[in-house]
Structures are given as structure tokens and as C-alpha cells.
N, C-alpha and C. Protein backbone atom coordinates (compact mmCIF):
# COMPACT_ATOMS: atom_id res chain seq x y z
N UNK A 1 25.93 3.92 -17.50
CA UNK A 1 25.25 4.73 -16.51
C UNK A 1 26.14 4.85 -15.28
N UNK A 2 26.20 5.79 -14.51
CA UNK A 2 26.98 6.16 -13.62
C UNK A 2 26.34 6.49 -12.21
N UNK A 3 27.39 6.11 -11.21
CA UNK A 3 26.67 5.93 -9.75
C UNK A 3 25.89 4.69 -9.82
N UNK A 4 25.63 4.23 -7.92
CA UNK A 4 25.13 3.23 -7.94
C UNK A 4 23.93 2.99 -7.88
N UNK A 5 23.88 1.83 -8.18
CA UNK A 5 22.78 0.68 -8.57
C UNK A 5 21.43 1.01 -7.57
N UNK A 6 20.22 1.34 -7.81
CA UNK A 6 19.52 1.36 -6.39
C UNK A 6 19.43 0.38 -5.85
N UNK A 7 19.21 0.52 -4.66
CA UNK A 7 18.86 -0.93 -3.49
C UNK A 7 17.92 -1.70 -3.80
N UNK A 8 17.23 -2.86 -3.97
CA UNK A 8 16.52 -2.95 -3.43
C UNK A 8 15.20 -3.16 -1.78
N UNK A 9 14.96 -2.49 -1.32
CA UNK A 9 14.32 -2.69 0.45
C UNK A 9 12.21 -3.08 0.28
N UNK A 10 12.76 -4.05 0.69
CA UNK A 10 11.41 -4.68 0.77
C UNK A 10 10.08 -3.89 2.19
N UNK A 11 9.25 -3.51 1.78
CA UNK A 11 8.29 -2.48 2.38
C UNK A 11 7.91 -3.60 3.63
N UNK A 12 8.43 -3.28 4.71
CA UNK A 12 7.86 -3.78 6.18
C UNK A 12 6.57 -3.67 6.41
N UNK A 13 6.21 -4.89 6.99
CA UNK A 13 4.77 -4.93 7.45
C UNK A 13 4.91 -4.55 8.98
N UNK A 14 3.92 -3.52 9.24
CA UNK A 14 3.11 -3.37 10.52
C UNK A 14 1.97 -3.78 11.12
N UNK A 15 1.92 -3.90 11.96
CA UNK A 15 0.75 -3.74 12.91
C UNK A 15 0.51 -2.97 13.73
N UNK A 16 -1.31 -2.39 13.87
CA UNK A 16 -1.47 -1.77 15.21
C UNK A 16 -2.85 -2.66 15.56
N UNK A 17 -3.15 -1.80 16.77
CA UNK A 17 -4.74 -2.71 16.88
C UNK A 17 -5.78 -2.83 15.91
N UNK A 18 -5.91 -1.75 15.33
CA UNK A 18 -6.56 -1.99 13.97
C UNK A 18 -6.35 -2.17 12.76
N UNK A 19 -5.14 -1.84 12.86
CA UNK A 19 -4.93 -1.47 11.18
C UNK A 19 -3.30 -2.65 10.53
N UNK A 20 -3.58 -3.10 9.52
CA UNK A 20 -2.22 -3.39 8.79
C UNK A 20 -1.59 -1.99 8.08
N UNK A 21 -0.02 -2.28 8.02
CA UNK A 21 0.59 -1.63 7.25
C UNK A 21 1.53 -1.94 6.36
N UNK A 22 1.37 -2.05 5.02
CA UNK A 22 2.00 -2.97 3.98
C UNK A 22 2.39 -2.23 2.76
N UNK A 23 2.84 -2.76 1.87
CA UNK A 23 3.14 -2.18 0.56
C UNK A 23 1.72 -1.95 -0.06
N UNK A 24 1.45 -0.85 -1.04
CA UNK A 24 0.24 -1.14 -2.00
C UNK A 24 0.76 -2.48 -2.47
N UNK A 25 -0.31 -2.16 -2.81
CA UNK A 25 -0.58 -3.58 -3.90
C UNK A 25 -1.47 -3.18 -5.43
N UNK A 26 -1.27 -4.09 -6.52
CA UNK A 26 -2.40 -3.13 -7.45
C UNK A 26 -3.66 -3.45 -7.22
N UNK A 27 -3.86 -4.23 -6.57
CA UNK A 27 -5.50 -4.48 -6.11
C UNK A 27 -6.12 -3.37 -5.67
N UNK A 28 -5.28 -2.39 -5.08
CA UNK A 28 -5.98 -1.27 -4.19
C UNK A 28 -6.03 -0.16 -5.04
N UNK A 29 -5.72 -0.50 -6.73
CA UNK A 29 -6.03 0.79 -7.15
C UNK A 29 -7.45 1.77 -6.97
N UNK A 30 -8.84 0.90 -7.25
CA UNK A 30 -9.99 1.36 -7.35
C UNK A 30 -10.01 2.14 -6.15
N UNK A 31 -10.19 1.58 -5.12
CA UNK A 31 -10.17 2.16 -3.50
C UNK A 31 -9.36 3.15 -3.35
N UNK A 32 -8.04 3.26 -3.87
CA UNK A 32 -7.08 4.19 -3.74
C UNK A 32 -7.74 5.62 -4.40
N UNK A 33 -7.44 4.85 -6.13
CA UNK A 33 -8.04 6.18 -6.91
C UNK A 33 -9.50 6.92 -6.12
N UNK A 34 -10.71 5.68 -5.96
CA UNK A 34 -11.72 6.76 -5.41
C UNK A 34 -10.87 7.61 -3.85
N UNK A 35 -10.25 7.60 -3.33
CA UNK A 35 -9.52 8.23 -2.32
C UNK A 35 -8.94 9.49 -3.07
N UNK A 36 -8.57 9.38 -3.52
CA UNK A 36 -7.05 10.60 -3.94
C UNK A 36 -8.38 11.53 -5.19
N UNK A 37 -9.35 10.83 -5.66
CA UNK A 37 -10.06 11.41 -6.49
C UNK A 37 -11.41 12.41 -5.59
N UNK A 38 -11.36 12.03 -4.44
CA UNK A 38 -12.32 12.84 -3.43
C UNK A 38 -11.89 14.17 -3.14
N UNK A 39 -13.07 14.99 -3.69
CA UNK A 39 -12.51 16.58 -3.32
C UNK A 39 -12.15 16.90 -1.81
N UNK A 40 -13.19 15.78 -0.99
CA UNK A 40 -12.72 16.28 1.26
C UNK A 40 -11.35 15.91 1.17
N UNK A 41 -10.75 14.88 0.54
CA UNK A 41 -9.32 14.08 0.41
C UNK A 41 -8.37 15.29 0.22
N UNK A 42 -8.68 15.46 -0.81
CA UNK A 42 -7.50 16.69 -1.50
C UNK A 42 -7.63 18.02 -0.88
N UNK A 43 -8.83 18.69 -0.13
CA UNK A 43 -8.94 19.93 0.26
C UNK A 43 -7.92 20.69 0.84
N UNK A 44 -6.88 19.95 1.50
CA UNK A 44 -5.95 20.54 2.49
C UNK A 44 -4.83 19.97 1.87
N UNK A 45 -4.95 18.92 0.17
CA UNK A 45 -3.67 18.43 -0.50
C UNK A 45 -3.46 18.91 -1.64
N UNK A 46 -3.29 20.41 -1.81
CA UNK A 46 -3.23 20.81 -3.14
C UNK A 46 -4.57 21.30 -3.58
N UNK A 47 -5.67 20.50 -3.32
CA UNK A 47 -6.82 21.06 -3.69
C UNK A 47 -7.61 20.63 -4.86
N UNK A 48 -6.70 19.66 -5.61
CA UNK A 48 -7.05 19.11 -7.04
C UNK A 48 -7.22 17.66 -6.86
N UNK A 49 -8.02 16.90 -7.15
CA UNK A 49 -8.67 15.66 -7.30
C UNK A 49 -7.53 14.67 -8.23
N UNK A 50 -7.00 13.40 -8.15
CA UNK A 50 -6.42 13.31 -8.71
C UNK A 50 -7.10 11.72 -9.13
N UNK A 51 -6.48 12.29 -10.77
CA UNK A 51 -7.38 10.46 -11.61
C UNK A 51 -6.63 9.65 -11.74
N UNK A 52 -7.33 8.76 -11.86
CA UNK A 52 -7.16 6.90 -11.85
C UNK A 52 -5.48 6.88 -12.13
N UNK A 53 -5.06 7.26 -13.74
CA UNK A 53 -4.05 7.47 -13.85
C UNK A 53 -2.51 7.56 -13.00
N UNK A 54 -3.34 9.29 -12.17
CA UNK A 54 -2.50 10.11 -11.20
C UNK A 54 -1.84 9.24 -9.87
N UNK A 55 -3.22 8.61 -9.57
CA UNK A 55 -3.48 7.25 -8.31
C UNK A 55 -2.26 6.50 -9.25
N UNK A 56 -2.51 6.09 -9.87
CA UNK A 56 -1.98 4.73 -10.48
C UNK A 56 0.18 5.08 -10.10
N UNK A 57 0.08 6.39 -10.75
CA UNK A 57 1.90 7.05 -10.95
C UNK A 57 2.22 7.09 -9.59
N UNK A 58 0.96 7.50 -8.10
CA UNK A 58 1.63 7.76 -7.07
C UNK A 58 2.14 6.25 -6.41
N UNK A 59 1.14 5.40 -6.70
CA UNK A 59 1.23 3.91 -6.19
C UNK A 59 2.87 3.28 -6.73
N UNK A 60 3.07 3.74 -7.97
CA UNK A 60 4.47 3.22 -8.08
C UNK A 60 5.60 4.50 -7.98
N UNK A 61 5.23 5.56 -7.34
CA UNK A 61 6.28 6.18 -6.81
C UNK A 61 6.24 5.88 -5.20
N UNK A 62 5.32 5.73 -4.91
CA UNK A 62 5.59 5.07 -3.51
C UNK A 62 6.42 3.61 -3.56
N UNK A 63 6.33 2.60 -3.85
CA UNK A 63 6.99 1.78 -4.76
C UNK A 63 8.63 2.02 -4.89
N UNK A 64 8.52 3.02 -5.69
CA UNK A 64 10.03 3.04 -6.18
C UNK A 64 10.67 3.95 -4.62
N UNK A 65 9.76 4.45 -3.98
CA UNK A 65 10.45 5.08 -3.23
C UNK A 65 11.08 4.60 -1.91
N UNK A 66 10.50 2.93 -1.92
CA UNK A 66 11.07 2.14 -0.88
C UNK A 66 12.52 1.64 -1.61
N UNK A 67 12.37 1.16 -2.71
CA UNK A 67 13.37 0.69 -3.70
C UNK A 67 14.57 1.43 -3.90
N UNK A 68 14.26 2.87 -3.88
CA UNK A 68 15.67 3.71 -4.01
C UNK A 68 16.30 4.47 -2.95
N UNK A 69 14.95 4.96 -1.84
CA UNK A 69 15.60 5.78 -0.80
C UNK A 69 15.66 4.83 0.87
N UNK A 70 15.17 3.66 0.41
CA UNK A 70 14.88 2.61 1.86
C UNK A 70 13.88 3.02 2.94
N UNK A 71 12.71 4.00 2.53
CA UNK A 71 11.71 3.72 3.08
C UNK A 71 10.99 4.42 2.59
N UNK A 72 9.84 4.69 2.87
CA UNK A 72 8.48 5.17 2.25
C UNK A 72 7.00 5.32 2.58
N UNK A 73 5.95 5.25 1.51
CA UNK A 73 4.66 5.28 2.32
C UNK A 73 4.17 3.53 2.48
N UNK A 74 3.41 3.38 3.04
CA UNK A 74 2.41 2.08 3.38
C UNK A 74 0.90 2.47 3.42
N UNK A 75 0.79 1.15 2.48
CA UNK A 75 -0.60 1.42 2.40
C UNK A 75 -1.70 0.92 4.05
N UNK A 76 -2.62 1.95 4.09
CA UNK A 76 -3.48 1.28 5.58
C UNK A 76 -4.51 0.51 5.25
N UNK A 77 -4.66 -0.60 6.22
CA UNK A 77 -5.72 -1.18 5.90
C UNK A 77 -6.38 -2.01 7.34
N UNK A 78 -7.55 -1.48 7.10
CA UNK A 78 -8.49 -2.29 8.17
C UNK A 78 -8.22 -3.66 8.77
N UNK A 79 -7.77 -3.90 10.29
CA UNK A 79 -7.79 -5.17 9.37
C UNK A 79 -8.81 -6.24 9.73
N UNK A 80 -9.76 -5.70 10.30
CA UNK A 80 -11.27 -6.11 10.86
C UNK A 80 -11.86 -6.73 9.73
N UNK A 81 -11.82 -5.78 8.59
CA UNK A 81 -12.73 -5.70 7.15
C UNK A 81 -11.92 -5.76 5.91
N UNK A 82 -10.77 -5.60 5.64
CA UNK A 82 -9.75 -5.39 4.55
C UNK A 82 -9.67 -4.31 3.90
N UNK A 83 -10.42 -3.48 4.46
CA UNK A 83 -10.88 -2.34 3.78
C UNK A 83 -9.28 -1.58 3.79
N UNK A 84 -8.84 -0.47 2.38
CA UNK A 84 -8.49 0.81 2.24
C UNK A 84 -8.47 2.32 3.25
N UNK A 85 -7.92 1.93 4.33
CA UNK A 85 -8.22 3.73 5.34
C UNK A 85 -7.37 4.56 4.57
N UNK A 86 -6.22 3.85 3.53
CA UNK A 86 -5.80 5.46 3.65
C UNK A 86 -3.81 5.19 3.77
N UNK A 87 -3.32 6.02 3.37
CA UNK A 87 -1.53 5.73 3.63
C UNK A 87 -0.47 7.04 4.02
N UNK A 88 -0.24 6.10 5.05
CA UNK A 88 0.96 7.03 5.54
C UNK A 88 2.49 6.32 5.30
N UNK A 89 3.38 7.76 5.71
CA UNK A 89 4.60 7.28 5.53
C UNK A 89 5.68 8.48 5.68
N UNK A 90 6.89 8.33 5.18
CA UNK A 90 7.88 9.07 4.94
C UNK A 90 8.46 9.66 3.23
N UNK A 91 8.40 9.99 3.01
CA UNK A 91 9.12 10.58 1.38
C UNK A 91 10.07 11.61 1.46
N UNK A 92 10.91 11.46 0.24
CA UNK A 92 11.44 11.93 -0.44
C UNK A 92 11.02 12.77 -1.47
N UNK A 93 10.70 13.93 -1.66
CA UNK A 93 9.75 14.50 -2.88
C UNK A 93 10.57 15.44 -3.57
N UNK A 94 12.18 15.86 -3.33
CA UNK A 94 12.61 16.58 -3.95
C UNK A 94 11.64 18.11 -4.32
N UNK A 95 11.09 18.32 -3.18
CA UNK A 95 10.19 19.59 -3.32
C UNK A 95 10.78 20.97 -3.46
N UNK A 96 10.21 21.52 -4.53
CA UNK A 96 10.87 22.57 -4.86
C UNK A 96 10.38 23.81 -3.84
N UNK A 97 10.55 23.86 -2.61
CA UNK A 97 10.03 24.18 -1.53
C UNK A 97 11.10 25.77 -0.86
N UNK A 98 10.46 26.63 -0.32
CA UNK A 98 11.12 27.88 0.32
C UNK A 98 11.27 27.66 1.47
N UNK A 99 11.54 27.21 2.83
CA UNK A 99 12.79 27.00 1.99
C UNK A 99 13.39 25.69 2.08
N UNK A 100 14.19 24.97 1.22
CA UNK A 100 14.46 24.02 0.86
C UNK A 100 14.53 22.72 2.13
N UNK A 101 13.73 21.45 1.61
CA UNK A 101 14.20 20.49 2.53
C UNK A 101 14.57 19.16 1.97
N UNK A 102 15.45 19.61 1.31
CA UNK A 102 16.19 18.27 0.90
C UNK A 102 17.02 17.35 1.21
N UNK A 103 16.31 16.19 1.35
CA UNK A 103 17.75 15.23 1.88
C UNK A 103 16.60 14.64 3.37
N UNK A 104 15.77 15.61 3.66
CA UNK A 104 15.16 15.28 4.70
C UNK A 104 14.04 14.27 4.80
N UNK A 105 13.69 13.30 5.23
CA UNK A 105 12.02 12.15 5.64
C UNK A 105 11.01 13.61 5.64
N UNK A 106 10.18 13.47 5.10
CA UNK A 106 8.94 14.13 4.79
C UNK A 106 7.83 13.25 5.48
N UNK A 107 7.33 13.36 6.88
CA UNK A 107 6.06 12.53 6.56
C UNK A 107 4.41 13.00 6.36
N UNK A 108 4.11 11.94 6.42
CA UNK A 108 2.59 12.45 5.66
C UNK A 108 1.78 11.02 5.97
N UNK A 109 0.47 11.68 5.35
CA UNK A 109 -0.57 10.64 6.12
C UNK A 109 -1.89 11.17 5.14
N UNK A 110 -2.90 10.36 5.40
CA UNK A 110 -3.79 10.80 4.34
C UNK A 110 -4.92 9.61 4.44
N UNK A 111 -6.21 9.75 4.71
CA UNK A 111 -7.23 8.47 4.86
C UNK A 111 -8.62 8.93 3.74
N UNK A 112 -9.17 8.05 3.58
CA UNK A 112 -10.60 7.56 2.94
C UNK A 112 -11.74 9.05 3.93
N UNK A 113 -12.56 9.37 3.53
CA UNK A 113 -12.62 10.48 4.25
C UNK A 113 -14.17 9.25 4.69
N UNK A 114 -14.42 8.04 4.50
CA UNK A 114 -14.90 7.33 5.73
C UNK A 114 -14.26 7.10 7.28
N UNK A 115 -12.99 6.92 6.72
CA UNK A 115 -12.26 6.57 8.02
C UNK A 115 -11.94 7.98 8.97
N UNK A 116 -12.18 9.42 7.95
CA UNK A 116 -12.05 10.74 9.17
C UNK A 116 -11.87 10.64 10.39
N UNK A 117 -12.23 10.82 11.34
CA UNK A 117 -12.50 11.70 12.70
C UNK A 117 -12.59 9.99 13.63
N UNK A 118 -11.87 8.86 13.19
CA UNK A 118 -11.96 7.64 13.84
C UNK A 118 -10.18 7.60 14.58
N UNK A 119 -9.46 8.04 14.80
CA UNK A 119 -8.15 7.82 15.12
C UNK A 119 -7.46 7.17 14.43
N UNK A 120 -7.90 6.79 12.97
CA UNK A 120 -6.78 5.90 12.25
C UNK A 120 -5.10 7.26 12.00
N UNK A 121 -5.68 7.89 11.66
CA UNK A 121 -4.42 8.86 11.05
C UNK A 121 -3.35 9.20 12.36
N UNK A 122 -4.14 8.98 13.63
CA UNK A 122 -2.65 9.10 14.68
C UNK A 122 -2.67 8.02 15.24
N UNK A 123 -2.97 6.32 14.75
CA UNK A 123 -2.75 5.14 14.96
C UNK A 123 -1.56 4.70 14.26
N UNK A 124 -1.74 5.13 12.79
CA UNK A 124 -0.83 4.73 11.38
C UNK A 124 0.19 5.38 11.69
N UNK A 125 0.59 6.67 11.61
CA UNK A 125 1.00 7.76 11.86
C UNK A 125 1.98 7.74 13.08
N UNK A 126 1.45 7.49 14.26
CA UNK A 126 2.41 6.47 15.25
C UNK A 126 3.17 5.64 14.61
N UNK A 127 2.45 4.35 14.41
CA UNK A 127 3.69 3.55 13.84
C UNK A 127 4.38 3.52 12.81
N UNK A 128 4.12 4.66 11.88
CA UNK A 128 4.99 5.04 11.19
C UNK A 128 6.51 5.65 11.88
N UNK A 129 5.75 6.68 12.88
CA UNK A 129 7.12 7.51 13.14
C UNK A 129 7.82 6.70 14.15
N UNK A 130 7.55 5.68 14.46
CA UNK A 130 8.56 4.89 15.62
C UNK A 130 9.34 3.90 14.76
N UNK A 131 8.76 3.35 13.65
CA UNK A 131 9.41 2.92 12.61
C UNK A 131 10.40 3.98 12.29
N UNK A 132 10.40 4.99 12.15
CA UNK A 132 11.00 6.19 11.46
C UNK A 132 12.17 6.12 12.96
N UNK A 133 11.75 6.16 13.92
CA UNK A 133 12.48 6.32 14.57
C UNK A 133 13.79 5.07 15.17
N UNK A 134 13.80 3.89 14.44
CA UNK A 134 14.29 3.28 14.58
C UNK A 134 15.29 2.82 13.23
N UNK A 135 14.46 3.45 12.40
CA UNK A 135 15.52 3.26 10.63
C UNK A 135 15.75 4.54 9.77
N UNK A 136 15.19 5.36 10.03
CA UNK A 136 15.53 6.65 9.59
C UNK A 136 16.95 7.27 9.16
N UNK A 137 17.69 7.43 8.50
CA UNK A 137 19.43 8.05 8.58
C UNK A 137 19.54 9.10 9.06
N UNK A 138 18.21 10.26 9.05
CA UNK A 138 18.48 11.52 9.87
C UNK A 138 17.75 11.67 11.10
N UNK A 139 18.13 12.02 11.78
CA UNK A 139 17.80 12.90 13.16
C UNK A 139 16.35 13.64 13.71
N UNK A 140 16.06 13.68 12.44
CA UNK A 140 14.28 14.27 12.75
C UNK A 140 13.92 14.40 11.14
N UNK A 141 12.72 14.69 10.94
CA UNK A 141 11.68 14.91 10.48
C UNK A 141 11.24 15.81 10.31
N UNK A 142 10.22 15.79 8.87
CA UNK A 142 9.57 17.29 8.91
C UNK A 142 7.84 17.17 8.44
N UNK A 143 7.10 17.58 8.69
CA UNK A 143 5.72 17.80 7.80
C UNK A 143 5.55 19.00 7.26
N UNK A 144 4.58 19.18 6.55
CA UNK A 144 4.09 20.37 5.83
C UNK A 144 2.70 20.15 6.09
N UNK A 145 1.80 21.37 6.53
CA UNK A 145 0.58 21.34 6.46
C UNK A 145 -0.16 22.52 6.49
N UNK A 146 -1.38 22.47 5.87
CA UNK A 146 -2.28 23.61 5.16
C UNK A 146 -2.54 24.20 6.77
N UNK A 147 -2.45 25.80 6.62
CA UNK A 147 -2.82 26.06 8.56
C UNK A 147 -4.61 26.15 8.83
N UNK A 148 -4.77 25.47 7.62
CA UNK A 148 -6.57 25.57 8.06
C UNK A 148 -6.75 23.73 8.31
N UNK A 149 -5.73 23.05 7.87
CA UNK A 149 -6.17 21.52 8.30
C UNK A 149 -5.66 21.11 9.43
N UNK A 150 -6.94 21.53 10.65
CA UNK A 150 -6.64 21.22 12.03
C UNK A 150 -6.51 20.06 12.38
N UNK A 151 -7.37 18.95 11.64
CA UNK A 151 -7.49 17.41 11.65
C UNK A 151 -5.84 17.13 11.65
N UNK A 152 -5.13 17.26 11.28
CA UNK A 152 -3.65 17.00 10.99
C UNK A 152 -2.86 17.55 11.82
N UNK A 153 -3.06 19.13 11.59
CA UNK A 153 -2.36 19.72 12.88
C UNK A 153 -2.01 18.53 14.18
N UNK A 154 -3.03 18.69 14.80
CA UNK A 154 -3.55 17.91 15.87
C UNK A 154 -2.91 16.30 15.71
N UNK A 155 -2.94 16.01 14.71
CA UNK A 155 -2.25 14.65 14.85
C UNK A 155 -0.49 14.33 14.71
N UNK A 156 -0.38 15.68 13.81
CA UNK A 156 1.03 15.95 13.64
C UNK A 156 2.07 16.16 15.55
N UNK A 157 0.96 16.97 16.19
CA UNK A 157 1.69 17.72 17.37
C UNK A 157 1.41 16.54 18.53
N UNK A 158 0.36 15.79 18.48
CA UNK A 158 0.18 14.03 19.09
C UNK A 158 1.60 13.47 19.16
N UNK A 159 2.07 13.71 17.56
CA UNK A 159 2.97 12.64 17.48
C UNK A 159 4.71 13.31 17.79
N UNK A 160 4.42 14.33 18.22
CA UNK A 160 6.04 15.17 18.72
C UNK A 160 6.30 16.54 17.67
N UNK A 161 5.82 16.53 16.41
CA UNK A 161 6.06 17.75 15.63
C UNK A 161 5.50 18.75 16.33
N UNK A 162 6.79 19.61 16.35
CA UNK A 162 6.42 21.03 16.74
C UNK A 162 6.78 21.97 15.47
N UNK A 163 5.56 22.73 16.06
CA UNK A 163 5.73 24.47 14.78
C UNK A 163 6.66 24.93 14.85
N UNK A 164 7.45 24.73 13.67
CA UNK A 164 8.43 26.10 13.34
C UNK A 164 8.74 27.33 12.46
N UNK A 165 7.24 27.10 12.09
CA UNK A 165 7.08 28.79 11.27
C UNK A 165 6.65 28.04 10.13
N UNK A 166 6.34 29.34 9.15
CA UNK A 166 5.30 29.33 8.38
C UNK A 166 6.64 29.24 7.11
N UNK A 167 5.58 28.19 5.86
CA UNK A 167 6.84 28.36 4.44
C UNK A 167 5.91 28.50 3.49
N UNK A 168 6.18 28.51 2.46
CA UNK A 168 5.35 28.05 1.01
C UNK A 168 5.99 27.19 0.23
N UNK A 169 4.82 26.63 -0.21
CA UNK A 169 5.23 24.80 -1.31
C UNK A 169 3.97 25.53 -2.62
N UNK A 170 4.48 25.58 -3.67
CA UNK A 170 3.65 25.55 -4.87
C UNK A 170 2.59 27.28 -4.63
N UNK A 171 3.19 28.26 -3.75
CA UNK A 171 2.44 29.22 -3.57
C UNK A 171 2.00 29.17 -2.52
N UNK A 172 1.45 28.00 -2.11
CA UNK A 172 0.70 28.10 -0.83
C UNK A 172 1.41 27.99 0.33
N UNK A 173 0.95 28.85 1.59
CA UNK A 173 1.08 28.90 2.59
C UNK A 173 1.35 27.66 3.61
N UNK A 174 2.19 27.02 4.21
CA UNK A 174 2.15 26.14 5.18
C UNK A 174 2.88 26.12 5.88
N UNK A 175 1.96 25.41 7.52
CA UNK A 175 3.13 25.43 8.42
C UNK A 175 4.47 24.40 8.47
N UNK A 176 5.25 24.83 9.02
CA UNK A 176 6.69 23.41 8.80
C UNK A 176 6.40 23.32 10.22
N UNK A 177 6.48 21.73 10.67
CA UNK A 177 6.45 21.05 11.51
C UNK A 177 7.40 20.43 11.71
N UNK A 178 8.30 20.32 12.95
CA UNK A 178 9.74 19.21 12.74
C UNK A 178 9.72 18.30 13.89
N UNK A 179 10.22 17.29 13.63
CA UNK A 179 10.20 16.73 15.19
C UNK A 179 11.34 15.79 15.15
N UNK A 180 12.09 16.02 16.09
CA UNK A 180 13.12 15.24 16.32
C UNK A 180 13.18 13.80 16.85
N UNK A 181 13.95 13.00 16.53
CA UNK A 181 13.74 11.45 17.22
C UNK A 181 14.35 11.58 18.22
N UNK A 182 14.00 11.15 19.55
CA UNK A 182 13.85 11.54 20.90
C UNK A 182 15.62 10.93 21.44
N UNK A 183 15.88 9.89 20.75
CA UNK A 183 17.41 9.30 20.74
C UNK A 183 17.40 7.82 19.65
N UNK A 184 18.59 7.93 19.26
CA UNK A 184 18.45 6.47 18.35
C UNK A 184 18.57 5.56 19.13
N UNK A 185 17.15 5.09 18.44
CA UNK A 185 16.88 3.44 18.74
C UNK A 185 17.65 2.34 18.81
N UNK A 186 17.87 2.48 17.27
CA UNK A 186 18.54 1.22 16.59
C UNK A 186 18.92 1.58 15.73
N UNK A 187 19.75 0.76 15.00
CA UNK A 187 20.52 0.92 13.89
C UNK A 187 20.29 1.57 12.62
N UNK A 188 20.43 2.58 12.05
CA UNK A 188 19.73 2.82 10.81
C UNK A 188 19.63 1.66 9.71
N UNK A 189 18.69 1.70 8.93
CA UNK A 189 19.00 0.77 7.71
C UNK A 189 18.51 1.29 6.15
């Protein structure tokens, strides 16, 4: 086999006031799957409900995606109650996207549609992107989002993404959001 070996990078734990941020784990499949299997969940993600299975493939592509590209999503979790809110992060998705963003941190975010309209998604979401902003290899960032999911909007433009026009992913319409890291922190890793 040719080229190198992937890394291995062990998924950093966070904290905020409420919430942990950790690797899944397989414990969190049930909680997960009922998440990703909720039609409010998916409305603004494609639109399709995704099963136990689907849950199961994203949990170890999140997984592999700390393992090969050195960072990724984290799972959220309460940490009042232990409960499942929901996971954010950065990816790599090789999206076959118009127009192309490859090579670039993708982030994203996504909660339990209990945890909605509570501030977890621009709590997580924060410390994601300051994480991002301290280990990241590139310069900024990008999101993608449905222009009818204002819930996001709104948390995306909280956190420094600004609009830069409209693309399509899979047909559909979305806005590209970019946001630059304000100056490097620290060292990439």
C-alpha cells in the first residue's frame, strides 16, 4: 500500500458551562440513532431520517475522521444529566459540492430537537471553533446551510461566519458561510 500510514489523534475533551465534549462512544448509539432518526433533526439536513445502521456508519466516520484528518466532530453531552444534546465539529466530507471545497474544515453542529431553542448549539459550537482556532491547518472555515434554517443561520453568524453567496450540495440550495480565524493562536496540530 502506498503513502502514509494515518495518524493516530486522540479526540480532545472539552468543557463549557454545561456541556462536555468528547469522542462518541458506542453507548450513545440509541440516543444518537433516535437523534439523526427525527424528521425536526433532519429537516434542514438533507431531509431524510437516518437508521440505526446510518447512526451507527456516521459514529465511526466521525471516529475515523479524528484518526486520519486530526480533528473532527464531538459528541455533546449534558453534563448536569449525561444526557445526548447533540454533536458538533469540523469535517472533512470530500463533498461533491459547486463549487468545490476541498481540503477545507467544514463545520457543523446538530442537537436532540429537546435541547432546540436552549443555547446549546452556540455553546458547543463556540468551543468548537476556538478549538478550531487554535489547531486547525487552514486559515478559516466554511459552513453550509439550508436558507430556511434560521436556528443555525443565527448561530453560524454568533460565531464570525459571514455570507458569501448562495451554492448547491446534492441539488439543493445553500448558503456558504466562511469565517476566518481572527489570527493564529497556536500552533497547528
Amino acid at each position: 500500500m502506498s503513502g502514509s500510514p494515518p495518524t493516530s489523534h486522540a479526540v480532545p475533551q472539552l468543557e463549557t458551562a454545561r456541556l462536555m465534549l468528547r469522542a462518541h462512544q458506542r453507548e450513545d448509539l440509541p440516543a444518537y440513532a433516535a437523534m439523526w432518526g427525527d424528521p425536526e433533526v433532519v429537516r434542514y439536513i438533507g431531509g431524510k431520517a437516518s437508521t440505526t445502521e446510518e447512526s451507527w456508519w456516521r459514529i465511526l466516520g466521525h471516529l475515523g475522521h479524528w484518526a486520519i484528518m486530526g480533528y473532527g466532530y464531538w459528541a455533546l453531552v449534558e453534563r448536569a444529566s449525561g444526557r445526548l444534546v447533540g454533536e458538533a465539529g469540523f469535517g472533512n466530507f470530500k463533498r461533491d459540492s459547486d463549487p468545490s471545497f476541498q481540503g477545507l474544515p467544514e463545520a457543523g453542529w446538530v442537537l436532540a430537537p429537546w435541547a432546540h431553542g436552549a443555547g446549546f448549539a452556540t455553546e458547543a459550537a463556540g468551543a468548537v471553533v476556538a478549538w478550531g482556532d487554535r489547531h486547525l491547518p487552514r486559515d478559516h472555515s466554511f459552513c453550509l446551510i439550508d436558507p430556511d434554517h434560521g436556528a443555525s443561520i443565527r448561530v453560524a453568524q454568533k460565531l464570525g461566519y459571514q455570507a458569501t453567496g448562495m451554492t448547491t450540495y446534492k441539488g439543493d440550495a445553500c448558503i456558504l458561510f466562511r469565517r476566518n480565524r481572527p489570527e493564529r493562536i497556536g500552533p497547528a496540530s
